[in-house]
Protein backbone atom coordinates (compact mmCIF):
# COMPACT_ATOMS: atom_id res chain seq x y z
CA UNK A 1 113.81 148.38 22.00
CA UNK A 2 114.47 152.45 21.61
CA UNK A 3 114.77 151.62 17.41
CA UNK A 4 111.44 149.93 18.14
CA UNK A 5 109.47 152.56 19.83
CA UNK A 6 111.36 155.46 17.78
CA UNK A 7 109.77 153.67 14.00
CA UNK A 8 106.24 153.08 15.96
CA UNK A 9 106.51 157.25 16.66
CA UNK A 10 107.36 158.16 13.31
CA UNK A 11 104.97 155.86 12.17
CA UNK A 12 102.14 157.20 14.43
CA UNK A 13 103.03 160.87 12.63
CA UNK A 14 103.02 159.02 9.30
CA UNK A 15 99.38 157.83 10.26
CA UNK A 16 98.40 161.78 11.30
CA UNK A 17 99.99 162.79 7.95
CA UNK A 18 97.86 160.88 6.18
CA UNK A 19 95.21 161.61 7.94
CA UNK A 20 95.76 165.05 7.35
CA UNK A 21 95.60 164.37 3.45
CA UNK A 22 92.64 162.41 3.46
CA UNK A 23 90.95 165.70 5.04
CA UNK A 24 92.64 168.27 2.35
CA UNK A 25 91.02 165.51 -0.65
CA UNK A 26 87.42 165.78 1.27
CA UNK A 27 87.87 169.66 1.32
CA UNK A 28 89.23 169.65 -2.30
CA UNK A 29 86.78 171.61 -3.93
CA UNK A 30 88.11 172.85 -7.15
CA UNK A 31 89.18 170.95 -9.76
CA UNK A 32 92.57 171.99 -9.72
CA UNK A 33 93.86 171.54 -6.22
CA UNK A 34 91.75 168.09 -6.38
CA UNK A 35 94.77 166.44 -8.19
CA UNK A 36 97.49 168.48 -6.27
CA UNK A 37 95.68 166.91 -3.05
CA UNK A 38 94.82 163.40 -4.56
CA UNK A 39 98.93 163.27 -5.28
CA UNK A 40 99.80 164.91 -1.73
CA UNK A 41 97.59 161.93 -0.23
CA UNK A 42 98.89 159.02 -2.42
CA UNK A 43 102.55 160.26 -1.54
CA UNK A 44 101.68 160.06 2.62
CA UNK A 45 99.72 156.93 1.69
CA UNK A 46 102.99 155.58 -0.08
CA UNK A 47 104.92 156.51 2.95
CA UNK A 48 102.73 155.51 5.53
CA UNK A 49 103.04 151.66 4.20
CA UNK A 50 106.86 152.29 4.01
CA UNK A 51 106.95 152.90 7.47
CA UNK A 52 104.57 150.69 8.59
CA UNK A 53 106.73 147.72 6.50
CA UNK A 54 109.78 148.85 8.75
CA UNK A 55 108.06 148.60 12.39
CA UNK A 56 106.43 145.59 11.49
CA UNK A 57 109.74 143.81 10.54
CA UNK A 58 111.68 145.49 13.99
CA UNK A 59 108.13 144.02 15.48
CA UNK A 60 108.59 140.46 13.88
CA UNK A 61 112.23 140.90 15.09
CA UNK A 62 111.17 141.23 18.82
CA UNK A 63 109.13 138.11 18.42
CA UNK A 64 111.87 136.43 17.18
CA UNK A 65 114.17 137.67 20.17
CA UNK A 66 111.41 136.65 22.70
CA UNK A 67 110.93 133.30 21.56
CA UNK A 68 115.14 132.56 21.65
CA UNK A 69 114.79 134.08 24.80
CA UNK A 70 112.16 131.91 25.85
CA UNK A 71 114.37 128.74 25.07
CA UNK A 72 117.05 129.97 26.62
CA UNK A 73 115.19 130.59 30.02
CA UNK A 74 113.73 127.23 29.38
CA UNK A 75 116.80 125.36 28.92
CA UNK A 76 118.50 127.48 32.01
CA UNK A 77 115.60 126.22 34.13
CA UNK A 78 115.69 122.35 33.10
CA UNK A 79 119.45 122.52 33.45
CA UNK A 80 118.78 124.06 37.39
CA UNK A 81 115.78 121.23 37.96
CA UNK A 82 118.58 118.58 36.73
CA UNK A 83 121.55 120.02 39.31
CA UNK A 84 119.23 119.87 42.25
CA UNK A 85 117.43 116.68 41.48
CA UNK A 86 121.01 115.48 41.06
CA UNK A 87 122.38 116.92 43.96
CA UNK A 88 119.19 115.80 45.68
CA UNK A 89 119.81 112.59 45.27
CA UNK A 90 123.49 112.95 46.24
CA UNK A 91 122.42 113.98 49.72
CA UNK A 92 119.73 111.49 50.56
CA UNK A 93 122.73 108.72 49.14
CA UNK A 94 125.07 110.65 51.94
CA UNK A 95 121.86 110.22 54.33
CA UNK A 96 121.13 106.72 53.93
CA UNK A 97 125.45 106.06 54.33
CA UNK A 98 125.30 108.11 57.64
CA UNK A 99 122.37 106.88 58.92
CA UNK A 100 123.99 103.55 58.69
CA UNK A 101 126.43 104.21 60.77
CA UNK A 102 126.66 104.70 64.80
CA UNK A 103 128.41 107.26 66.51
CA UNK A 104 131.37 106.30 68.71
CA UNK A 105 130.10 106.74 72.52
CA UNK A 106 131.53 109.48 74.95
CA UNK A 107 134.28 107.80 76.83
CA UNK A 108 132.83 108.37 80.51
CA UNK A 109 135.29 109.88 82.84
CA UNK A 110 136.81 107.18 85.50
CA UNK A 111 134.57 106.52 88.14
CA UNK A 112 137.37 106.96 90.69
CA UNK A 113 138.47 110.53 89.92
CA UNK A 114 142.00 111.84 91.13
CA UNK A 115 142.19 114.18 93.63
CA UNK A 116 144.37 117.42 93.56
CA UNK A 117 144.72 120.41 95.62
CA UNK A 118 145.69 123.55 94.13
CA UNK A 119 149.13 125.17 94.25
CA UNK A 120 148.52 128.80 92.96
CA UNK A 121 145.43 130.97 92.17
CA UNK A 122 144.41 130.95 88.76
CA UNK A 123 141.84 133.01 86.75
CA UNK A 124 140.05 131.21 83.52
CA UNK A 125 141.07 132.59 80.47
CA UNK A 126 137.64 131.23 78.68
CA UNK A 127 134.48 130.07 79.26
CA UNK A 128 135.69 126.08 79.08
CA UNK A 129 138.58 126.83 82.11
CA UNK A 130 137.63 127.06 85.78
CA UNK A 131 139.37 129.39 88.04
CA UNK A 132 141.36 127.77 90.93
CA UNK A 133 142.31 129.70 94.84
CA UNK A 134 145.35 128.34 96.37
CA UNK A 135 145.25 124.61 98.23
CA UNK A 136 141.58 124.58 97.37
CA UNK A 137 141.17 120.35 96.94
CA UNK A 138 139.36 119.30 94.08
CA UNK A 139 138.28 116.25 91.50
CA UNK A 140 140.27 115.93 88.22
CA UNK A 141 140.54 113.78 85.23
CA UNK A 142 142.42 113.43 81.79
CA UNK A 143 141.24 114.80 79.44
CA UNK A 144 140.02 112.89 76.76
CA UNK A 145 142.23 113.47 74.47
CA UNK A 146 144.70 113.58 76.73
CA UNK A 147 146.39 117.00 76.26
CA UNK A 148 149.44 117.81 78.59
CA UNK A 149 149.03 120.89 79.47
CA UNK A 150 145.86 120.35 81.12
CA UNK A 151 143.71 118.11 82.63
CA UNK A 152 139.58 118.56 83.53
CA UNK A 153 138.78 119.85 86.80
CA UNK A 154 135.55 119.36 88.77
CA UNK A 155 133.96 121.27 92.10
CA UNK A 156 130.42 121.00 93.12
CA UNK A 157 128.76 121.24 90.04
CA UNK A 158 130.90 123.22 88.09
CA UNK A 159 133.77 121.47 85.74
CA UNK A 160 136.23 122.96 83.14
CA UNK A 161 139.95 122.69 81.93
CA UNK A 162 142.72 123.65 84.62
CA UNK A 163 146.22 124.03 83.70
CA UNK A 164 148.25 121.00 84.84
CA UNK A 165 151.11 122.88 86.40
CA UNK A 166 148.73 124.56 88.26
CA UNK A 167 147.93 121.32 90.75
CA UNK A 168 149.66 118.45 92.92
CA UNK A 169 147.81 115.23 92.05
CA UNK A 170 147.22 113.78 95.81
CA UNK A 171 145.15 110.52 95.40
């Protein structure tokens, strides 16, 4: 692209060259510097069309470059429309095979929970465990699945994971 702009520069002073020559023929009074002049002009004029040969090949060149380019973004494109349409209709094959199917149902706890009371204080180490006080009594359960280190504790409205060794199951 610099070659390109550099030969339409010199070919814009080419232009003003010749331009220039045409003048000094029009002012040519004399018969002598007439032909002096008339040669200086067809020597710019000569080249002018040299130069303006050379940009318009570098110009036919760009077209040429623009139009591969052009196929090339085309063909990028069509091969993009052809991966999503393809992994389009991967997904909605994954849809209809899911939708198919039921999820298993949560396993309710057992309606007749354990009771335990609690045999030393013990502060939650996340959001999912429940701190326990010493012989505080409370509703527990296995966990489902059953893990054993711990089992699920309940009191008043508030449940979470309690270490096992923790509690003495009492009912």
């Amino acid at each position: 692209m610099k070659n390109i702009m550099r030969e339409r520069k010199i070919l814009e002073n080419k232009r003003l060259d010749l331009d220039a020559c045409k003048n000094k023929v029009r002012k040519a009074r004399s018969l002598a510097t007439q032909p002096q002049a008339e040669n200086e002009l067809r020597l710019c004029q000569a080249e002018f069309d040299r130069q303006a040969e050379i940009t318009k090949l570098l110009m036919e060149g760009l077209s040429q470059t623009q139009t591969n380019h052009l196929r090339h973004l085309k063909d990028f494109v069509q091969a993009q429309v052809n991966y999503y349409a393809e992994a389009h209709a991967v997904m909605q094959e994954l849809n209809n095979e899911l939708s198919g199917l039921t999820p298993p149902s949560a396993s309710p706890p057992p309606i007749h929970p354990m009771r335990a009371q609690v045999l030393l204080d013990y502060d939650a180490n996340s959001p999912e465990e429940l701190s326990l006080m010493i012989h505080e009594v409370l509703n527990v359960y296995e966990l489902d699945p059953a893990d054993e280190d711990f089992l699920l504790g309940e009191r008043e409205h508030k449940s979470g994971r309690i270490p096992r060794a923790y509690v003495k199951i009492i009912s």
